[in-house]
Protein backbone atom coordinates (compact mmCIF):
# COMPACT_ATOMS: atom_id res chain seq x y z
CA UNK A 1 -29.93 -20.35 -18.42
CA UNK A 2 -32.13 -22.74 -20.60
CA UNK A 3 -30.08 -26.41 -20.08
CA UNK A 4 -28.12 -25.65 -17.50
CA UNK A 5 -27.85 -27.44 -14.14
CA UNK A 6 -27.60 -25.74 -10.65
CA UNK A 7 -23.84 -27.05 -11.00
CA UNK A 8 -22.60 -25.57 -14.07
CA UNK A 9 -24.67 -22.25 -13.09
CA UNK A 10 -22.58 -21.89 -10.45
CA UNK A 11 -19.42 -22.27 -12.13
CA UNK A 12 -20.22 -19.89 -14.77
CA UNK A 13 -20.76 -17.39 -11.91
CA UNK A 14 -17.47 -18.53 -11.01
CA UNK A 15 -16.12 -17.26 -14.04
CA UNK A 16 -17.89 -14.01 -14.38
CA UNK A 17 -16.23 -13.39 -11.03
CA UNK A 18 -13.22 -14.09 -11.54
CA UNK A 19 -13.20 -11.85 -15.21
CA UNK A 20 -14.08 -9.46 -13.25
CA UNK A 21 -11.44 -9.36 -10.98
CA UNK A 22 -8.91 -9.40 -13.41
CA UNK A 23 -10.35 -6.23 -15.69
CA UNK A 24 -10.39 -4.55 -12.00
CA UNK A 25 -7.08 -5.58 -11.34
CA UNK A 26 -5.94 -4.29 -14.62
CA UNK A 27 -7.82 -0.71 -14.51
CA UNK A 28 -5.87 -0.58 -11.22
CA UNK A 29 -2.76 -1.02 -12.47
CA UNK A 30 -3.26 1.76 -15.28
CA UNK A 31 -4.49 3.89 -13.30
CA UNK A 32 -1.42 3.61 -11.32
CA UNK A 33 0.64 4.18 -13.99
CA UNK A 34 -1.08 7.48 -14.99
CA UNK A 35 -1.37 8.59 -11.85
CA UNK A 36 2.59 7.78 -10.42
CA UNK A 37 5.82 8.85 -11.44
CA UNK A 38 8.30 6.37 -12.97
CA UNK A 39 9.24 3.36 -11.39
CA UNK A 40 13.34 4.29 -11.67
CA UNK A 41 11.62 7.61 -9.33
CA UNK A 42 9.75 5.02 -7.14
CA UNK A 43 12.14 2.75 -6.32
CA UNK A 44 14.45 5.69 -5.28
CA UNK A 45 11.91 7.09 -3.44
CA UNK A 46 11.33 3.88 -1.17
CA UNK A 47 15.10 3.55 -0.30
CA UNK A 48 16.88 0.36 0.76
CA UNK A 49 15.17 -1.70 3.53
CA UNK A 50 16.25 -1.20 7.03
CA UNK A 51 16.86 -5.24 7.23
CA UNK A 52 19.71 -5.28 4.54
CA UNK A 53 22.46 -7.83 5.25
CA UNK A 54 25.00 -5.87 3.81
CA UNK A 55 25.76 -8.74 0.72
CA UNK A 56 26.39 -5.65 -1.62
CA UNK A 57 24.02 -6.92 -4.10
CA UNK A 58 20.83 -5.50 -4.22
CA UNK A 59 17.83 -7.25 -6.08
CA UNK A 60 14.40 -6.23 -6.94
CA UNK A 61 10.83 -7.73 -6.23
CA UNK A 62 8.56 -6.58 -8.60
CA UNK A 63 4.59 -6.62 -7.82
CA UNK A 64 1.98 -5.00 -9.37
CA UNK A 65 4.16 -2.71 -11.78
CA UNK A 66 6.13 -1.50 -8.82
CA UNK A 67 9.67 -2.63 -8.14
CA UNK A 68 11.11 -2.63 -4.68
CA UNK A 69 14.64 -2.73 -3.77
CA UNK A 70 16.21 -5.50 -1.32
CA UNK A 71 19.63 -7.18 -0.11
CA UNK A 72 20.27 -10.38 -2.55
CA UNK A 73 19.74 -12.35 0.54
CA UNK A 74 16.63 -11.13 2.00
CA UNK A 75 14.98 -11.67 -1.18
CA UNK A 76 16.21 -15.20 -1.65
CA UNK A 77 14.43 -15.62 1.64
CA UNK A 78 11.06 -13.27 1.07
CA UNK A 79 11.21 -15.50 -2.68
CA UNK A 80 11.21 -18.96 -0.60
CA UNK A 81 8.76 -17.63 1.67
CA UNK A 82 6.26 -15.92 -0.40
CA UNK A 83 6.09 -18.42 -3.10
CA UNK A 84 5.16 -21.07 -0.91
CA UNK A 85 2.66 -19.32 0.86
CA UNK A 86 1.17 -18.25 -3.01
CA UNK A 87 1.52 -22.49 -4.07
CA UNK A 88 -1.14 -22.97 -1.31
CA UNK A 89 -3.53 -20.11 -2.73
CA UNK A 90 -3.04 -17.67 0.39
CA UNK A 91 -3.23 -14.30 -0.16
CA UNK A 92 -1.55 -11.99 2.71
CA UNK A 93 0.21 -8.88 3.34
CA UNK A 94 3.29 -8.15 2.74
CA UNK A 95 5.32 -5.87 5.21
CA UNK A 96 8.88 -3.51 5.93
CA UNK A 97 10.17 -0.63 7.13
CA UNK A 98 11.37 2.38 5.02
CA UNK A 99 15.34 3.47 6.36
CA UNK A 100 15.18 7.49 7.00
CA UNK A 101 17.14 7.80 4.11
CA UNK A 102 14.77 6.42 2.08
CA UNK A 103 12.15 8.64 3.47
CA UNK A 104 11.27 6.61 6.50
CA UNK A 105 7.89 4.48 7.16
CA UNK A 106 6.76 1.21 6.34
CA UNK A 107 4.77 -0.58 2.79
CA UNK A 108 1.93 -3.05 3.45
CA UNK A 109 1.71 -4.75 -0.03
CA UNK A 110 -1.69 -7.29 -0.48
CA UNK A 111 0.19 -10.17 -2.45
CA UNK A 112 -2.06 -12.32 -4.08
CA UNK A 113 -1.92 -15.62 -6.13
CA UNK A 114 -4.20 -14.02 -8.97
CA UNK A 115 -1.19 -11.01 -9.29
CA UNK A 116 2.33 -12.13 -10.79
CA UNK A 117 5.10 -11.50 -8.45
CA UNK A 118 8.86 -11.15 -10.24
CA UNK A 119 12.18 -11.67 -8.02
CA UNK A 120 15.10 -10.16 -10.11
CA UNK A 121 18.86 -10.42 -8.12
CA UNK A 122 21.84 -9.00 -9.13
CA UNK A 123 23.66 -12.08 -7.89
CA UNK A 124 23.82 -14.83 -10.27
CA UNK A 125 24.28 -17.38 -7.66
CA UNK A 126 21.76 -18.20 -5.36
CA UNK A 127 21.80 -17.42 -1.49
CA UNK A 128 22.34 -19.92 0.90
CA UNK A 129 19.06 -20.01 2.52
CA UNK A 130 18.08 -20.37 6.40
CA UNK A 131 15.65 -22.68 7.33
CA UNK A 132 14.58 -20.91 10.16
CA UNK A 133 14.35 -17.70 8.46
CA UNK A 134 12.73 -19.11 5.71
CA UNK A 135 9.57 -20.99 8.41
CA UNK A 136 9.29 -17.91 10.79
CA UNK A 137 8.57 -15.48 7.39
CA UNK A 138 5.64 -18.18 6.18
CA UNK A 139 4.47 -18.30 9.97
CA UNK A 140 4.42 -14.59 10.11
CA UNK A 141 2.57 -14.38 6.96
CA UNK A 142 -0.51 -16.67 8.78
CA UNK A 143 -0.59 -13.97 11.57
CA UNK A 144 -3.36 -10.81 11.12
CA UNK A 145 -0.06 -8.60 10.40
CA UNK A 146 0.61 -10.52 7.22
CA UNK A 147 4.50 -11.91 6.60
CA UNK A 148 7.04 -8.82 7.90
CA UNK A 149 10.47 -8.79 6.92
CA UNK A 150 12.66 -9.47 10.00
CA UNK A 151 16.32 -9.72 9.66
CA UNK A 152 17.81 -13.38 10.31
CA UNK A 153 18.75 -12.73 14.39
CA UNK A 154 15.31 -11.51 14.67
CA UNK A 155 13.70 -14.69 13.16
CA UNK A 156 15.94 -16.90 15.05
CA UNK A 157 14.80 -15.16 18.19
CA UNK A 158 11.04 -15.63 16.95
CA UNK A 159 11.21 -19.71 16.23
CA UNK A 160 12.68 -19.93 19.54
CA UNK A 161 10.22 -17.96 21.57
CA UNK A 162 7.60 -19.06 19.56
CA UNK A 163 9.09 -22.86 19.35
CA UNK A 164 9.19 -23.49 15.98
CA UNK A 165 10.82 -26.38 14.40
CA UNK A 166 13.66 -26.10 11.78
């Protein structure tokens, strides 16, 4: 463009870029609203989490117009983890297993800064959080299989085979 620097020409790029990214996000999202049933059906569908810690009190992470159901506790954790890892502008996946009574299998879900992310518990006071759980998730969540949910025992077996500080 007539005026413009090398340096602002790249920013502008920038910018196109990132537009871009958001209308495709956004035609993504409609598109999965047209094609998919109701999110009430969809979070029935995908069942409880095999890693529940039995609290009784089931929240809801919602990403990407989906909600998905976990234990109060767990999510306190996931919440901890997941918005620390988003602070530092990581993007990463996101992954559990489905119980067979929720149809079995597992969800991989791409979280990204540039996509809100809402916690919603049914508890109205907050978890008492682990440290240990809390590091091992954002360690997992550097590894090529993204952050998995892992139930506490299972991340306190992790930070001690894999030496990790609380």
């Amino acid at each position: 463009m007539k005026g413009l620097d090398r340096e602002e020409s790249r920013d502008g790029r920038g910018l196109f870029w990132y537009v871009y990214r958001c209308i495709g996000v956004f035609i993504l999202l409609v598109d999965m609203s047209l094609r998919r049933d109701t999110p009430q059906i969809r979070r029935e569908r995908l069942g409880p989490p095999e890693f529940s810690c039995h609290s009784y009190a089931m929240g809801f992470l919602n990403y990407a117009g989906n909600e998905y159901r976990f234990d109060d506790r767990v999510l306190a954790h996931l919440k901890s983890a997941i918005t620390y890892e988003l602070k530092l502008h990581h993007s990463f996946l996101l992954n559990w297993q489905i119980t067979p009574q929720g149809g079995s299998g597992r969800v991989s879900l791409w979280l990204s800064p540039n996509c809100p992310v809402i916690f919603r518990f049914e508890d109205s006071k907050p978890a008492k959080l682990s440290a240990v759980w809390v590091r091992t998730l954002t360690e997992l969540a550097n590894t090529p299989r993204g952050m998995t949910v892992i139930s506490e025992q299972e991340a306190e077996r992790y930070a001690r085979d894999h030496s990790l500080e609380s």
